[in-house]
Protein backbone atom coordinates (compact mmCIF):
# COMPACT_ATOMS: atom_id res chain seq x y z
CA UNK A 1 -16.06 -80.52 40.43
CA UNK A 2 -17.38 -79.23 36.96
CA UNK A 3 -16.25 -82.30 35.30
CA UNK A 4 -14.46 -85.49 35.59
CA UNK A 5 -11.84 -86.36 32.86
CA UNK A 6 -8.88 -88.59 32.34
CA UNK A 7 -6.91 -85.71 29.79
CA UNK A 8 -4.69 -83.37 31.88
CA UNK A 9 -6.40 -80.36 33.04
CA UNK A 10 -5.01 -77.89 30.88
CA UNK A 11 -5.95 -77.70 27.51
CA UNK A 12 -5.37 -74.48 25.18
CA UNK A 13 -8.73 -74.05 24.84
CA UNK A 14 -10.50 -76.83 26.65
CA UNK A 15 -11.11 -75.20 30.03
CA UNK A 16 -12.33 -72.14 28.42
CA UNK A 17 -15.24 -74.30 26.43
CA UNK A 18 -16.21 -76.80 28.69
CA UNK A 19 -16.97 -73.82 31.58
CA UNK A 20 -18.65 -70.89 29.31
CA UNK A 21 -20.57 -72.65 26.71
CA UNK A 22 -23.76 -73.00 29.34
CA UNK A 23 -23.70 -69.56 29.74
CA UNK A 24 -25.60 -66.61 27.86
CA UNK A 25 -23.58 -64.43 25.71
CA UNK A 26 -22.72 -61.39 27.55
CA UNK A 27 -22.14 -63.38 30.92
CA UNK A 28 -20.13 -66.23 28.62
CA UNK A 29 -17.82 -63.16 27.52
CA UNK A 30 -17.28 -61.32 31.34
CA UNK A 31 -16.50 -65.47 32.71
CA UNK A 32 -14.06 -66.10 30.57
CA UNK A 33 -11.96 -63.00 30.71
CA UNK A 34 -12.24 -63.80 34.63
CA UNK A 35 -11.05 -67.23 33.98
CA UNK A 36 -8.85 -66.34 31.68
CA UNK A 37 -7.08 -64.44 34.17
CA UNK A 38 -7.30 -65.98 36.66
CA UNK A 39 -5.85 -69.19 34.96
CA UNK A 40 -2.75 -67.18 33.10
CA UNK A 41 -2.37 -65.14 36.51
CA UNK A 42 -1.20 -68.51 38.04
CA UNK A 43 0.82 -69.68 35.04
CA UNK A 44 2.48 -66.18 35.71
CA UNK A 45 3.78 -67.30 39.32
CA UNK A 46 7.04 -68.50 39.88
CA UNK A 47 6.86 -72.65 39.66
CA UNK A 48 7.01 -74.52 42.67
CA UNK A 49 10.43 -75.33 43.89
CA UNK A 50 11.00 -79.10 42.75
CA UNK A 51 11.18 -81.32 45.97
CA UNK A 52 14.78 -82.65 45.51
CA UNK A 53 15.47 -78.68 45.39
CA UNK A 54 18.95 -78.89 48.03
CA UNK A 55 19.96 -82.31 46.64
CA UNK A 56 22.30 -80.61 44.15
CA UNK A 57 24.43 -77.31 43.97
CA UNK A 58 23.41 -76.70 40.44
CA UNK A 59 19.33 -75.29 41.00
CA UNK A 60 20.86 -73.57 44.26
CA UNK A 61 23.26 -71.67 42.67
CA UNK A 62 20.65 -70.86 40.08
CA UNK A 63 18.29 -69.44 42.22
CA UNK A 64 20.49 -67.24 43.63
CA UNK A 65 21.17 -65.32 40.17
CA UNK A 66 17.51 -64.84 39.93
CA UNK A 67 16.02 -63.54 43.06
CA UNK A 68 19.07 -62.51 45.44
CA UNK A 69 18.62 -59.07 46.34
CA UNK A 70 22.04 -57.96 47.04
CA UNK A 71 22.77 -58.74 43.15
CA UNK A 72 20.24 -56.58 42.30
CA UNK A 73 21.63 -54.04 44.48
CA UNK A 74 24.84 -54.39 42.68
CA UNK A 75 23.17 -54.40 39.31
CA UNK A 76 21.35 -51.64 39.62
CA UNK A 77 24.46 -49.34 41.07
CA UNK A 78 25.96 -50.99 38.18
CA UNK A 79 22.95 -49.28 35.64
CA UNK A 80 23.36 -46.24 37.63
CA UNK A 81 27.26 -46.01 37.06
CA UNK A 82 26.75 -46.02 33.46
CA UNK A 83 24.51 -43.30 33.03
CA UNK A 84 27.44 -41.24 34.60
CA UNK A 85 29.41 -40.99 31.60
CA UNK A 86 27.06 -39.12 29.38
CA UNK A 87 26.30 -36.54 32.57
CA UNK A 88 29.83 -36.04 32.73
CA UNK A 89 30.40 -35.22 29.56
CA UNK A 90 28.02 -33.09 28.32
CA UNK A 91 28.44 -29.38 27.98
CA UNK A 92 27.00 -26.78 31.11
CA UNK A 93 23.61 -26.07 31.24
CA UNK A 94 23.19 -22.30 28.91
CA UNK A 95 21.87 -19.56 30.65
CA UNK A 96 19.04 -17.15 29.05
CA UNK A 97 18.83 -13.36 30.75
CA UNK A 98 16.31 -11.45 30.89
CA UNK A 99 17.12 -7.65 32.21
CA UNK A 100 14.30 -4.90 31.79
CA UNK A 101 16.10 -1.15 31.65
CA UNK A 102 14.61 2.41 31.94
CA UNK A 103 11.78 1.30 34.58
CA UNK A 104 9.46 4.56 35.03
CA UNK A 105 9.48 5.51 38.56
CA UNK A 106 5.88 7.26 38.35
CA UNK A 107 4.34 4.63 36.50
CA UNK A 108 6.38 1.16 36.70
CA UNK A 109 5.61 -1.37 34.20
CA UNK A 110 7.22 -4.69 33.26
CA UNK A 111 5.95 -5.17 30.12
CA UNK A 112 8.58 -4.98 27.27
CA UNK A 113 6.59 -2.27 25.40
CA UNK A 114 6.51 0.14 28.79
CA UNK A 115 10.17 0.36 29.91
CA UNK A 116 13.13 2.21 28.11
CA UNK A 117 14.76 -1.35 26.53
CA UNK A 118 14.77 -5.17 27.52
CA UNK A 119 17.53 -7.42 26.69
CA UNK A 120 17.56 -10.92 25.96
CA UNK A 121 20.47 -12.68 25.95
CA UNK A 122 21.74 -16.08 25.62
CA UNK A 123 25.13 -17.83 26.91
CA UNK A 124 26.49 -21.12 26.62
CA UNK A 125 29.94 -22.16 28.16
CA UNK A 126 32.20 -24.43 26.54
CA UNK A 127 35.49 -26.30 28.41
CA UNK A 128 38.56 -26.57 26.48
CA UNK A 129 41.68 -28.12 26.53
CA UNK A 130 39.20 -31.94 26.34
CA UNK A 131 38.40 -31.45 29.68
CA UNK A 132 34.68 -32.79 29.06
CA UNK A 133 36.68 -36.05 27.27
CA UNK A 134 38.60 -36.43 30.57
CA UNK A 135 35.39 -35.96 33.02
CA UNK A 136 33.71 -38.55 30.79
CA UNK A 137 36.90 -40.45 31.21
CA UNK A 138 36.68 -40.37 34.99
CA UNK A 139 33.23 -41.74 35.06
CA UNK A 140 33.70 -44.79 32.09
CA UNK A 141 36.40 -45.67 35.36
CA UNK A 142 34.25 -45.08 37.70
CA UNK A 143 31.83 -46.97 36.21
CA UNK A 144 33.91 -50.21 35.85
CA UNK A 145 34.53 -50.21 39.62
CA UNK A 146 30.74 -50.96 39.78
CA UNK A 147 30.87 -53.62 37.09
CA UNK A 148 33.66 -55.61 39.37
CA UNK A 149 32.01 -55.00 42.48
CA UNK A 150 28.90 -56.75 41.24
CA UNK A 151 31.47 -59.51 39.51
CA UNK A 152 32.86 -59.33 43.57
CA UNK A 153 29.32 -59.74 45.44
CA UNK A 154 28.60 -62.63 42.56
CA UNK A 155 31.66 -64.45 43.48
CA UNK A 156 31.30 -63.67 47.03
CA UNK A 157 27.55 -65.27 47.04
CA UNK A 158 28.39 -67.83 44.98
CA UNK A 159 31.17 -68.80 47.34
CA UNK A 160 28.87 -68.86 50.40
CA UNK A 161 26.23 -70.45 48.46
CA UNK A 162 28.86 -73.53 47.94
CA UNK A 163 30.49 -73.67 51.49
CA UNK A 164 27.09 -74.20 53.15
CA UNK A 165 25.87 -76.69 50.51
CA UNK A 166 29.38 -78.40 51.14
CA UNK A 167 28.62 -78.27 55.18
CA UNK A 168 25.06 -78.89 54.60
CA UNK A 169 26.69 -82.08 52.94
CA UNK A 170 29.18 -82.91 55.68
CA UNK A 171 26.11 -82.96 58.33
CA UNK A 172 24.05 -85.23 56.79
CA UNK A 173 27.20 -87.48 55.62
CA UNK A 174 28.29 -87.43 59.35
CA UNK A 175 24.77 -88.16 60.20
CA UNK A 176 24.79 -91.51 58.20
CA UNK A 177 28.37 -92.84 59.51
CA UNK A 178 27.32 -92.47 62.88
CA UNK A 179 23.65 -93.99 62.58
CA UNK A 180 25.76 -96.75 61.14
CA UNK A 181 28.17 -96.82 64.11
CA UNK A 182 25.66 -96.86 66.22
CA UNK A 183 23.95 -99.89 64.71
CA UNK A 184 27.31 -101.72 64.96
CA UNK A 185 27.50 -100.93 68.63
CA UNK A 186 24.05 -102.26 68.89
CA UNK A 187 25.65 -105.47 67.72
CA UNK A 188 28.20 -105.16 70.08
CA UNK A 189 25.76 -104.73 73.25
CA UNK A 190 23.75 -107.71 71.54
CA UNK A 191 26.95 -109.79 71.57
CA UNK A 192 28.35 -108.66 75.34
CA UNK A 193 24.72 -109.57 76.40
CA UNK A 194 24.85 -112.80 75.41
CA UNK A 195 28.22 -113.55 76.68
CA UNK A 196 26.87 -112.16 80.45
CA UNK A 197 24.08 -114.39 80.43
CA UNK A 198 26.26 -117.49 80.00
CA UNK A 199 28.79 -115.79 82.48
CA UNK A 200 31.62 -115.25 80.10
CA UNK A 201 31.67 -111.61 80.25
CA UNK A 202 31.13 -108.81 83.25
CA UNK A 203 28.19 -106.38 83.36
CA UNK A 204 30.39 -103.68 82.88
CA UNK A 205 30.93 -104.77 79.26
CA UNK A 206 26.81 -104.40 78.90
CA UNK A 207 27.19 -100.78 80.36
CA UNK A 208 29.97 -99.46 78.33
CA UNK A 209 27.83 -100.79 75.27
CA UNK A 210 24.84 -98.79 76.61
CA UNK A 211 27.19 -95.96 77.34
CA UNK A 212 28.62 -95.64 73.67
CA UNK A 213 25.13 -95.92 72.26
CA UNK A 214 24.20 -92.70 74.23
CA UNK A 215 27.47 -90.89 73.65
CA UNK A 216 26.29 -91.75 69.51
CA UNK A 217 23.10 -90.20 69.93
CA UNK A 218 23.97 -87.61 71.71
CA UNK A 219 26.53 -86.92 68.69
CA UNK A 220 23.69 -87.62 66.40
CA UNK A 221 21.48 -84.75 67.85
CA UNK A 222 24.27 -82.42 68.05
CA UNK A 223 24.79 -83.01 63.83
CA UNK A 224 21.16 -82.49 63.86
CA UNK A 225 21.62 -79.18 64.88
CA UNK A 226 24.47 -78.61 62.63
CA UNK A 227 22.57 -79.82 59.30
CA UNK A 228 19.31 -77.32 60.29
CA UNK A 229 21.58 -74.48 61.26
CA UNK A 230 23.49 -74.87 57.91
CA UNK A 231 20.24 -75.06 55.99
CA UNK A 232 18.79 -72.02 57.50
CA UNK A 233 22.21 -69.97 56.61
CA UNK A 234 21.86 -70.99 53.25
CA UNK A 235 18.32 -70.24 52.56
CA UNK A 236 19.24 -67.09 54.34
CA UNK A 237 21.89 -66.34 51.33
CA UNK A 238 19.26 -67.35 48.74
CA UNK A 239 16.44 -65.29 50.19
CA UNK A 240 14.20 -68.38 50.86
CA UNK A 241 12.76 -68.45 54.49
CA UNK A 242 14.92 -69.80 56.83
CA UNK A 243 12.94 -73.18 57.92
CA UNK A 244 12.63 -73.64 53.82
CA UNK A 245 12.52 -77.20 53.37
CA UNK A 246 15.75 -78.53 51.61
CA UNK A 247 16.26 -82.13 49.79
CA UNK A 248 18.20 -84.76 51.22
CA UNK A 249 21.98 -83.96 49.43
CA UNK A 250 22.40 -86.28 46.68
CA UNK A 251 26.19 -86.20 47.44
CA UNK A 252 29.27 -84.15 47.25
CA UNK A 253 29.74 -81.61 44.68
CA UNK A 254 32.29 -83.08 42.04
CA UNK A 255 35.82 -81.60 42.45
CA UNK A 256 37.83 -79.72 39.55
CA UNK A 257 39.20 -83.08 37.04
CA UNK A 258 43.02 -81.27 37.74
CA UNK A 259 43.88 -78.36 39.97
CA UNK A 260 46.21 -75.48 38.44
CA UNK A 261 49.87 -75.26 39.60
CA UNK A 262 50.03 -72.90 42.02
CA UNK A 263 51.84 -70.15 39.99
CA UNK A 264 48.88 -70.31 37.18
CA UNK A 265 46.82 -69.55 40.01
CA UNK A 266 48.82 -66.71 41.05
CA UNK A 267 49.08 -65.54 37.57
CA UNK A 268 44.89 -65.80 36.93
CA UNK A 269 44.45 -63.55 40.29
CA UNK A 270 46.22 -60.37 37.92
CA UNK A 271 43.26 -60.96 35.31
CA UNK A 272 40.43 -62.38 36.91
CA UNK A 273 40.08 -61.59 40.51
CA UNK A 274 37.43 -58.77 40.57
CA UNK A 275 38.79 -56.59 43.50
CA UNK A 276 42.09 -56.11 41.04
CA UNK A 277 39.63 -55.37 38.50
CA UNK A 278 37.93 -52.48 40.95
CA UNK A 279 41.89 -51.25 41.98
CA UNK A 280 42.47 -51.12 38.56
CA UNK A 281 39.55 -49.00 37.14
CA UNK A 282 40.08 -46.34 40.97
CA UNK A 283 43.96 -46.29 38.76
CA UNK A 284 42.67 -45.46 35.69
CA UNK A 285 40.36 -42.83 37.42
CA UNK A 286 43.16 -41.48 39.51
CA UNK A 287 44.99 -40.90 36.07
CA UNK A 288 42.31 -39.36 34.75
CA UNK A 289 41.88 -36.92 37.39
CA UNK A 290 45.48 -36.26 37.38
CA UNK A 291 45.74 -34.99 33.88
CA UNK A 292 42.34 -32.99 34.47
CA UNK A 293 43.79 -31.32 37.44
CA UNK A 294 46.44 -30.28 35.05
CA UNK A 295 44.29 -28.88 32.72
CA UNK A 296 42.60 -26.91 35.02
CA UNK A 297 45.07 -24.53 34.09
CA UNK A 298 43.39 -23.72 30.44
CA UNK A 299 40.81 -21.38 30.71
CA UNK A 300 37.32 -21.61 29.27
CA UNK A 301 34.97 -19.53 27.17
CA UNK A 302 31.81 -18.82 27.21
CA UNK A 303 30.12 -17.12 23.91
CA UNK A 304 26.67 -15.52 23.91
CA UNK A 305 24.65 -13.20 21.90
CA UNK A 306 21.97 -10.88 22.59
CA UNK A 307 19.22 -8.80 21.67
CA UNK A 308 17.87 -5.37 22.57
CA UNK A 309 14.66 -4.49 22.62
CA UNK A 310 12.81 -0.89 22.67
CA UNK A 311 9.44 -0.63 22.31
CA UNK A 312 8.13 -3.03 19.71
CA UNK A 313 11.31 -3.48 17.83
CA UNK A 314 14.52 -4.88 18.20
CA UNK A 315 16.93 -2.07 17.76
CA UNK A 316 20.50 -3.61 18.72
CA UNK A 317 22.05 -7.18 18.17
CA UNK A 318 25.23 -8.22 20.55
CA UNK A 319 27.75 -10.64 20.78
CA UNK A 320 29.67 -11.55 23.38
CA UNK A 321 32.89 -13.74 24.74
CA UNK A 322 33.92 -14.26 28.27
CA UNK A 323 36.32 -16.35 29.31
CA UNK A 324 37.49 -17.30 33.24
CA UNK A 325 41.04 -16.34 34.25
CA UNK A 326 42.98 -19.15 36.11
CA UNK A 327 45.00 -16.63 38.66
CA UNK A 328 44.51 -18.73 41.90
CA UNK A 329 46.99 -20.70 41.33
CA UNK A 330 47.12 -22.17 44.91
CA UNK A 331 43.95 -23.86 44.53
CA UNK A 332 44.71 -25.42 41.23
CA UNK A 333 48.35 -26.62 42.83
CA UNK A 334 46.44 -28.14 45.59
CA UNK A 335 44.32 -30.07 43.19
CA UNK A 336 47.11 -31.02 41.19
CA UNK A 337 49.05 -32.20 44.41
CA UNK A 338 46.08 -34.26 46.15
CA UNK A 339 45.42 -36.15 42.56
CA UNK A 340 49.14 -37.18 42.94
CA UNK A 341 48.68 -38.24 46.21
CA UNK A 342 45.36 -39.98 45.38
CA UNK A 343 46.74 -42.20 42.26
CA UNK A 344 49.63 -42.80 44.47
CA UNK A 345 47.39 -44.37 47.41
CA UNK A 346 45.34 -46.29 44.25
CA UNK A 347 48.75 -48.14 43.32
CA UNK A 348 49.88 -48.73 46.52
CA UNK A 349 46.42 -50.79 47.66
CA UNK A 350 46.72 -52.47 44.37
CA UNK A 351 50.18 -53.83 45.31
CA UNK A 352 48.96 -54.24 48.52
CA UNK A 353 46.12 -56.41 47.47
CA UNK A 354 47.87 -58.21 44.98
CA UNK A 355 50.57 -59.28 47.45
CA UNK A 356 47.55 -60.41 49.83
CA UNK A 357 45.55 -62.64 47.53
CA UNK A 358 48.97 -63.96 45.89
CA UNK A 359 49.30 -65.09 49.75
CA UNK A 360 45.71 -66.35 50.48
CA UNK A 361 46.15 -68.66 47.01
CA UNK A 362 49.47 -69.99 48.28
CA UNK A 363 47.91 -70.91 51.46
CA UNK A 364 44.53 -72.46 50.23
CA UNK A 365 46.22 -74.66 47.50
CA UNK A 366 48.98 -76.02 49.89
CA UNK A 367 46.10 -76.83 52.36
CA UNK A 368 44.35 -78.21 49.31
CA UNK A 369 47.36 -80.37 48.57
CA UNK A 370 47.65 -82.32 51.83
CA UNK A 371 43.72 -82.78 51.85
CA UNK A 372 44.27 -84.67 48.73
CA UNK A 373 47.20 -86.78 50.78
CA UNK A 374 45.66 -86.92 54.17
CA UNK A 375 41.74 -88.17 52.25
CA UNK A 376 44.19 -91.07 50.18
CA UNK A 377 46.30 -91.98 52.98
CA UNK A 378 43.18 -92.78 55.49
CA UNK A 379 41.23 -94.23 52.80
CA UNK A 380 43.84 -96.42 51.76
CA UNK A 381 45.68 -97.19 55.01
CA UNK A 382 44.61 -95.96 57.85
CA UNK A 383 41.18 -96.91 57.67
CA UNK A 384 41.73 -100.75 55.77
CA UNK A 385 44.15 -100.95 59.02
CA UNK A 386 41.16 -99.98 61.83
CA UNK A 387 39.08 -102.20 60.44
CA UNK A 388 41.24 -105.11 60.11
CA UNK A 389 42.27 -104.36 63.98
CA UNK A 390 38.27 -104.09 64.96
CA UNK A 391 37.53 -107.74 63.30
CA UNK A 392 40.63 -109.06 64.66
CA UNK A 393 39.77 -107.31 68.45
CA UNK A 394 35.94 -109.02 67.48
CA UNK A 395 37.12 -111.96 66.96
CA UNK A 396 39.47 -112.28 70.25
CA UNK A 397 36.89 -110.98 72.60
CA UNK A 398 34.41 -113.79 71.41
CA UNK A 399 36.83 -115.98 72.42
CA UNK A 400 37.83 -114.03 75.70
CA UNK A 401 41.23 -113.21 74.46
CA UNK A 402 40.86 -109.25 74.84
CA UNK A 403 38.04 -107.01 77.33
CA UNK A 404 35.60 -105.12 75.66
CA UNK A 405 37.20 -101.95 76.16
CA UNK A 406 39.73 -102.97 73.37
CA UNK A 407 37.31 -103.68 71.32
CA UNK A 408 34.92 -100.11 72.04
CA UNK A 409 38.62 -98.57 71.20
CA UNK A 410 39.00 -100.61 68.07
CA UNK A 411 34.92 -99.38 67.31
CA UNK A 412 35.96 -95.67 67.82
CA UNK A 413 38.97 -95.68 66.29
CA UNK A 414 37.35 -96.73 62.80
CA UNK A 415 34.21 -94.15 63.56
CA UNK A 416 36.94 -91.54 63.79
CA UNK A 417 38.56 -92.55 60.91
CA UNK A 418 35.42 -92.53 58.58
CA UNK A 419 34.64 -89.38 59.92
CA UNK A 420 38.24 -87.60 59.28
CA UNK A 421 37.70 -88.99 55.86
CA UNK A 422 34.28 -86.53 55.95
CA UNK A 423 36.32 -83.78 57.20
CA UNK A 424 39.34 -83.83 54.15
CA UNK A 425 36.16 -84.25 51.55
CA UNK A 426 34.52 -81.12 53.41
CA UNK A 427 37.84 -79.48 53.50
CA UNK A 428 38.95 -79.99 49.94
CA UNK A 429 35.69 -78.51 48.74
CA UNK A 430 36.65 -75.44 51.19
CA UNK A 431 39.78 -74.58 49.28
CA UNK A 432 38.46 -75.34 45.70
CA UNK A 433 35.82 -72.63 46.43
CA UNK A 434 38.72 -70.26 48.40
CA UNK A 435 40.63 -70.66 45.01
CA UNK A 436 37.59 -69.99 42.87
CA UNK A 437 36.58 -66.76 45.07
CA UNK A 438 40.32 -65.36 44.42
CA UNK A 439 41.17 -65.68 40.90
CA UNK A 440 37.28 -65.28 40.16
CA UNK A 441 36.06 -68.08 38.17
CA UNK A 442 35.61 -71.62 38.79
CA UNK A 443 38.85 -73.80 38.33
């Protein structure tokens, strides 16, 4: 250790003075460049994840937009799309000629001076009829296919990211209810125990105790493998290693303050759902390709000029127009015909879609709905009920009034209650982030 100090070890400045002032000159100079370096080289580094990383959706969701590589996949088709545009519409290439005429057979030469003439000539080709507007046209649409399929792998990540933080949730919620259990059937073993040694109660009721604590662990290892096979799927979507250590969940993810009606929903998939988007831009470039398949038809001409030269000088000056003659009309009919057919097939799967995810929405908010009622009813009633039924069971087999069995009923009956109520919390969550993946934005 070079020194000791109470002042945090970073300093602008400090570290550089307090390790090269011993030094000569030249040597103080080459150390701290090294040090330098070295220190900003590991400022540079990403910072260490935070250990409550997991505990929250928030920093999960986050890392994803920074460092998943199928979104930078999609952005960089995306980057790659847009440089179509100006490729499309820019004119042909020109073309420059060079022909050499009046070669000597006796002595051949290919220098200007030696042959009879040499002519230079230079053409450039220009489409009419905004053809080069409509090709540019074609890829501005195809272009914003690859802007909504990068809106549709975002959503699509985000949406996985969500349902395994949700699960990851559910495990470790599930985890703690049936510890808990557990610990009450503890009580219960402690209690049938007592009343066997006085000879109030059979053995059996002993064994069934020791029976339902095994049956709770053995539940307890299976969510064990649950929670680590949901963690390593979702540091598998964020690119982290898969045995990544993840926080303890600090609890469920909060749930939209009011849910749309269901025909807002429906109307938000038209204008926000990013596979519409992608159907509508393939429309837009069907279009496109329609009307340029119609103007196929108009010709287009191509003006040059040239110069001849004989000897040293330049004795002639030409100019030239050419122009291509549409006469196979049987190709151009064809591609008239199949960009029909091909804007066609781009409205039908729109309608198709549309009628699909208009579906899907109905579905996930009427399974959202009774969630909502099934979560109140057991929280409110069902459960209040099982409980009051397992201290009144308690209370009777103390007494001798009912076997244990009624009372391990009573016990399961309220674990499988508190559990269910897991299961509408994790399901809820399910079709909040089905809804969000459809219309394409949170609710």
């Amino acid at each position: 250790m070079l020194w000791q100090s109470k002042e945090p070890f970073w300093r602008e400045g400090e570290i550089m003075k307090r390790i090269v002032q011993p030094l000569p000159g030249s040597q103080r100079v080459l150390l701290a460049a090294v040090t330098l370096g070295l220190v900003l080289s590991g400022s540079v580094q990403a910072a260490p994840e935070s250990a409550e990383f997991g505990a929250t959706l928030p920093p999960l969701l986050d890392l994803l937009e920074r460092q998943s590589p199928e979104l930078r996949a999609a952005g960089y088709e995306r980057q790659a799309a847009w440089e179509r545009p100006d490729v499309a519409g820019s004119l042909p290439d020109p073309m420059l000629t060079f022909e050499e005429m009046g070669i000597a057979r006796d002595d051949p030469s290919l220098s200007p001076s030696g042959v009879g003439s040499t002519r230079y000539a230079f053409r450039q080709t220009f489409p009419l009829g905004g053809k080069r507007g409509l090709a540019r046209e074609i890829a501005e649409a195809g272009a914003e296919q690859a802007v909504a399929r990068e809106r549709l792998s975002r959503v699509e990540l985000r949406s996985l990211v969500k349902l395994a933080f949700n699960e990851y949730q559910y495990a470790h919620a599930a985890t703690q209810v049936t510890e808990e259990l557990r610990s009450l059937v503890d009580e219960l073993e402690s209690i049938a125990e007592a009343r066997y040694r006085v000879g109030l109660a059979p053995q059996q009721d002993v064994i069934k105790a020791q029976t339902e604590h095994s049956s709770l662990q053995s539940e307890l290892l299976t969510l064990e493998r649950d929670r680590r096979g949901t963690a390593a799927r979702l540091n598998g979507i964020l690119a982290r290693p898969a045995n990544a250590p993840l926080a303890t969940p600090a609890g469920w993810s909060a749930l939209p303050a009011a849910v749309p009606t269901l025909a807002e929903l429906q109307a938000r998939i038209l204008g926000g759902n990013p596979q519409v988007a992608e159907l509508n831009a393939r429309i837009q470039e069907a279009r496109r390709a329609e009307e340029l398949a119609n103007r196929n038809w108009i010709p287009d001409i191509t003006v040059g000029t040239a110069v001849v030269q004989m000897g040293n000088r330049a004795e002639e000056f030409e100019l030239m127009l050419e122009m291509n003659v549409p006469l196979w009309g049987r190709r151009r009919s064809a591609e008239q015909r199949e960009a029909v057919s091909m804007r066609y097939a781009a409205e039908a799967r729109r309608e198709a879609v549309n009628s699909r995810l208009a579906g899907s929405v109905g579905e996930a908010w009427s399974a959202l709905e009774t969630a909502f009622r099934q979560h109140a009813l057991t929280e409110r009633t069902l459960l209040p009920q099982a409980e009051l039924t397992y201290q009144s069971a308690l209370a009777s087999y103390q007494t001798g009034n009912v076997d244990f069995a009624t009372l391990l009923d009573a016990q399961r009956q309220i674990r499988q209650l508190r559990l269910s109520l897991l299961s509408y919390e994790l399901e809820q969550r399910v079709r909040v982030v089905e809804l969000e993946r459809l219309v394409g934005a949170e609710l």
